[in-house]
C-alpha atoms as a PDB file:
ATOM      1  CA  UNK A   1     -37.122 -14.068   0.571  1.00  0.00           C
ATOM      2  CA  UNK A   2     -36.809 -10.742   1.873  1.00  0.00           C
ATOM      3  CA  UNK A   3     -33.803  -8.293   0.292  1.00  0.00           C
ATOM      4  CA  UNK A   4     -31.532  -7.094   3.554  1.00  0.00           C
ATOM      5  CA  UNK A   5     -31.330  -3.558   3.887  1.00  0.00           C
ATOM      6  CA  UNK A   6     -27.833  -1.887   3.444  1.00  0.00           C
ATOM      7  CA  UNK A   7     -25.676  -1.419   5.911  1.00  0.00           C
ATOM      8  CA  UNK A   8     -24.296   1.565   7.113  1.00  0.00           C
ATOM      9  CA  UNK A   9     -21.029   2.990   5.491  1.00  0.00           C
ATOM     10  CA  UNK A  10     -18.781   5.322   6.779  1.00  0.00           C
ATOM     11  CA  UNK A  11     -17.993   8.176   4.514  1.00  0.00           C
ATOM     12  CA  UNK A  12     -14.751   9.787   5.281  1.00  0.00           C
ATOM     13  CA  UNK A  13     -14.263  13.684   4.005  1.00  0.00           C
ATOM     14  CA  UNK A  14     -11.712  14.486   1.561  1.00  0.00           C
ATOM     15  CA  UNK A  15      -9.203  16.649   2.298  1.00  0.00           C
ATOM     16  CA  UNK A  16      -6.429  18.450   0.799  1.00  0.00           C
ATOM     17  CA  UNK A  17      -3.255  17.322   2.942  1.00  0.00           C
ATOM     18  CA  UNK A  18      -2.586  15.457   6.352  1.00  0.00           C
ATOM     19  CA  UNK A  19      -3.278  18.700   8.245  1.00  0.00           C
ATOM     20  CA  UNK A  20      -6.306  19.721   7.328  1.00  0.00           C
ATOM     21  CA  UNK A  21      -6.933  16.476   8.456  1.00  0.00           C
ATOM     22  CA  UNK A  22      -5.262  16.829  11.592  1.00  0.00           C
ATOM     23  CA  UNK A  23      -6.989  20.041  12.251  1.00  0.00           C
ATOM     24  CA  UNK A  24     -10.276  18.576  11.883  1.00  0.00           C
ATOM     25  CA  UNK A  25      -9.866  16.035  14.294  1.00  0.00           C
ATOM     26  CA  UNK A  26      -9.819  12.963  11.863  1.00  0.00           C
ATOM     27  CA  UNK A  27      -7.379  10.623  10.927  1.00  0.00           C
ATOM     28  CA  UNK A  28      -7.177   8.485   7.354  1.00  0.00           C
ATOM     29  CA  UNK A  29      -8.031   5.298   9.198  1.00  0.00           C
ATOM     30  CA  UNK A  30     -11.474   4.549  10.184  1.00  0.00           C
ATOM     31  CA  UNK A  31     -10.706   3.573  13.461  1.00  0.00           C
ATOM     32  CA  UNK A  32     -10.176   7.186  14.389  1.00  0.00           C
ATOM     33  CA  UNK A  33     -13.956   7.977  14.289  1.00  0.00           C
ATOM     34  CA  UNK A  34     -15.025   6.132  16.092  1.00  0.00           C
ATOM     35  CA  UNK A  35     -12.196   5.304  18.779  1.00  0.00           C
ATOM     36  CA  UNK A  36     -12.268   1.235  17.980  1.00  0.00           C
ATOM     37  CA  UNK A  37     -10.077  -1.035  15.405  1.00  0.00           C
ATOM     38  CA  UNK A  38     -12.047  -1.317  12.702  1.00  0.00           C
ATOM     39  CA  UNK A  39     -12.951  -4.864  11.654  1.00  0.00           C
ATOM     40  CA  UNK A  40     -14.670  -5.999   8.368  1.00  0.00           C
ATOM     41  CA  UNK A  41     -16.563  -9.233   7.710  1.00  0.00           C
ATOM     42  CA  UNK A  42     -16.325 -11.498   4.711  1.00  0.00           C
ATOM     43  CA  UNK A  43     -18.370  -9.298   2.621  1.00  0.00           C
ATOM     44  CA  UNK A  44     -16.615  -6.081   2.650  1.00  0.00           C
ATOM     45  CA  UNK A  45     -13.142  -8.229   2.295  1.00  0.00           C
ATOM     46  CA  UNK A  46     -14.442  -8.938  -0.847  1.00  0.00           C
ATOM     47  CA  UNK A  47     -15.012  -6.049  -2.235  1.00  0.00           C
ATOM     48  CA  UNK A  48     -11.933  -5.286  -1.415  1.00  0.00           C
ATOM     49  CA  UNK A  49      -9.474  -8.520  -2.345  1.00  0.00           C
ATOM     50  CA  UNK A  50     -11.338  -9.534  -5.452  1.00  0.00           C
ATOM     51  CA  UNK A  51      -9.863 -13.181  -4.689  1.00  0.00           C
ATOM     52  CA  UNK A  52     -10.911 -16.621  -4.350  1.00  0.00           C
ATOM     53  CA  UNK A  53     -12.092 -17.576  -0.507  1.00  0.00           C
ATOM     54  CA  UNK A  54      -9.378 -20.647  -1.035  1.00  0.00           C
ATOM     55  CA  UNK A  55      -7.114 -18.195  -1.920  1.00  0.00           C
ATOM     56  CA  UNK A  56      -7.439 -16.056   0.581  1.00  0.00           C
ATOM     57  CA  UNK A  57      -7.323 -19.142   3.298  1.00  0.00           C
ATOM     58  CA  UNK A  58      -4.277 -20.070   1.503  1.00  0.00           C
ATOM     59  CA  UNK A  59      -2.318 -17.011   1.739  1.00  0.00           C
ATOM     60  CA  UNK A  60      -3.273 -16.723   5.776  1.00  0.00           C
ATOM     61  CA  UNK A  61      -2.106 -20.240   6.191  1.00  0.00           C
ATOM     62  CA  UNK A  62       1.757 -19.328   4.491  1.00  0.00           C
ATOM     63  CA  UNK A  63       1.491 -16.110   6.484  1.00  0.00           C
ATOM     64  CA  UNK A  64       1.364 -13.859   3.170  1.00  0.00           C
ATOM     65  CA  UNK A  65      -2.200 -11.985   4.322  1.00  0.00           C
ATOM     66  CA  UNK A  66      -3.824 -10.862   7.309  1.00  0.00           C
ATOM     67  CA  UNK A  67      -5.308 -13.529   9.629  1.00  0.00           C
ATOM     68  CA  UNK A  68      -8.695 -13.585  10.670  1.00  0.00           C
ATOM     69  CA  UNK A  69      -9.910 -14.075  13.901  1.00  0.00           C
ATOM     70  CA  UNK A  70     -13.432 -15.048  15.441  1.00  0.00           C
ATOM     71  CA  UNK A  71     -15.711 -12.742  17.367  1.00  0.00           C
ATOM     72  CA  UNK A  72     -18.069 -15.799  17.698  1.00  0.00           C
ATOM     73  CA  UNK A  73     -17.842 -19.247  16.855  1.00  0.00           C
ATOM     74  CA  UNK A  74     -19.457 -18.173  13.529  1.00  0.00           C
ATOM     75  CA  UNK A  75     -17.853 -14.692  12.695  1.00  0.00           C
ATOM     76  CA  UNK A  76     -15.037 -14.503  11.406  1.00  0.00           C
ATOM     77  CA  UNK A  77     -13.640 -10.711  10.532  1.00  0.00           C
ATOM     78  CA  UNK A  78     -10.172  -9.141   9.515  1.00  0.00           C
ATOM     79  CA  UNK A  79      -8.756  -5.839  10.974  1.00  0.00           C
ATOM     80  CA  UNK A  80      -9.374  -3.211   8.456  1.00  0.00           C
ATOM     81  CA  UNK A  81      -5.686  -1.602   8.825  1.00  0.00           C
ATOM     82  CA  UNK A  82      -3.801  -4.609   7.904  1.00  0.00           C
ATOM     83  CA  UNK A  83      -5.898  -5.793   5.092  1.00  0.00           C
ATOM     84  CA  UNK A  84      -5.085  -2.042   3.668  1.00  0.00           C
ATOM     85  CA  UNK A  85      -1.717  -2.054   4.239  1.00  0.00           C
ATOM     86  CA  UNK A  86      -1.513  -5.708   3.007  1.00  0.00           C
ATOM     87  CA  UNK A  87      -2.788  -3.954  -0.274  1.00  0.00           C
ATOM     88  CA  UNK A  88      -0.781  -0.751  -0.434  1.00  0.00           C
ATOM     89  CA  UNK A  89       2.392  -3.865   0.166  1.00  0.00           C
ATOM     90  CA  UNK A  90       1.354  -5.618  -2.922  1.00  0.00           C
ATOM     91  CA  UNK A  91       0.895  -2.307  -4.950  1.00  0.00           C
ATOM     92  CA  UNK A  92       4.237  -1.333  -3.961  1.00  0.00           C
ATOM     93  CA  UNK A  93       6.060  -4.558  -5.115  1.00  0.00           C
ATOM     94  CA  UNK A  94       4.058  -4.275  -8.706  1.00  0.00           C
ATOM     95  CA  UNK A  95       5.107  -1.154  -9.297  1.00  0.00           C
ATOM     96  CA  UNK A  96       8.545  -1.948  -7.951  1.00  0.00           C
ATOM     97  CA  UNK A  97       8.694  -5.165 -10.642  1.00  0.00           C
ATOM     98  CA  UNK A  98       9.182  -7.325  -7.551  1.00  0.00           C
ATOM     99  CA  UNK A  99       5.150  -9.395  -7.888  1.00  0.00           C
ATOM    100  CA  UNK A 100       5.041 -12.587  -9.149  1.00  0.00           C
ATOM    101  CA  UNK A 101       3.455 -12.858 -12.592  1.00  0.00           C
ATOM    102  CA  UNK A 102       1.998 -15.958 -13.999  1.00  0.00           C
ATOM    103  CA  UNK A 103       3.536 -16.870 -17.249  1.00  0.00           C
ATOM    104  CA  UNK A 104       1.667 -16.533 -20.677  1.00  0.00           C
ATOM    105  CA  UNK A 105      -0.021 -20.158 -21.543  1.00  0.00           C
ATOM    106  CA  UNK A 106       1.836 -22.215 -24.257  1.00  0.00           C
ATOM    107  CA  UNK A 107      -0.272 -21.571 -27.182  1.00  0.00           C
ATOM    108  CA  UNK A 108       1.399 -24.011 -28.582  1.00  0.00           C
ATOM    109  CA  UNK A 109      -0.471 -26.912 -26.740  1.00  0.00           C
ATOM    110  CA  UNK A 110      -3.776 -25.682 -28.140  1.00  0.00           C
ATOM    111  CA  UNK A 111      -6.167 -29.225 -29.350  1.00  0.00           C
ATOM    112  CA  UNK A 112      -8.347 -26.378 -30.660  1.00  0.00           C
ATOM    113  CA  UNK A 113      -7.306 -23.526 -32.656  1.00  0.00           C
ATOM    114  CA  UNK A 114      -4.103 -24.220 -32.691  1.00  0.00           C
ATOM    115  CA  UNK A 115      -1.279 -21.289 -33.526  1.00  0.00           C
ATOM    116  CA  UNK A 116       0.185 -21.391 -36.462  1.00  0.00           C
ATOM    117  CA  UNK A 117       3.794 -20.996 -36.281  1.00  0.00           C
ATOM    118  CA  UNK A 118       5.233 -18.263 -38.609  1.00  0.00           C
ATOM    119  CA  UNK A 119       7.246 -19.712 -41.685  1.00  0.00           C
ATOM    120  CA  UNK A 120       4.558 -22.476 -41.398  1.00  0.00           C
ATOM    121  CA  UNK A 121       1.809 -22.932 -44.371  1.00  0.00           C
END
């Protein structure tokens, strides 16, 4: 089978504040180069959601990510703007103590290598 070539990236230039952006005529979205909304394909979502594709189809279904939406009957993609800013929401709320975390596992339950409870010989 043959090994697909990459695909193009867009490499966006670092710059010191907003207006040097500004000044050079670009914008911190990639939509601004090239006039268009910028849409990424199940691939790229991945690398950037490391999550499950039930998850994912999950979350759009209780309204807690971005939906997709088809191009063709057999491409789906996801606007690149709200899948960041989907991101940048969660970040906020873990660093604001307001994610949900999974509890610890009961150790306790163990049938192998079970914990020893202290006091106990």
């Amino acid at each position: 089978m043959a090994k697909r070539p990459n695909r193009a990236r867009i490499v966006m230039p670092s710059y010191e504040d907003d207006s040097e952006r500004e000044a050079a005529g670009n914008s911190k979205h990639a939509a601004i180069l090239t006039g268009l909304p910028r849409t990424i394909r199940r691939h790229e979502l991945k690398l950037m959601v490391p999550l499950a594709d039930s998850t994912i189809h999950t979350l759009e279904k209780l309204g807690e990510f971005p939906r997709r939406f088809n191009l063709t009957p057999r491409c789906v993609v996801w606007d690149f703007e709200e899948v960041e800013a989907w991101i940048a929401q969660r970040r906020l709320s873990s660093l604001e103590g307001r994610a949900k975390v999974a509890p610890p596992p009961d150790l306790s339950q163990r049938k192998i290598r079970p914990i020893k409870l202290a006091g106990n010989s």
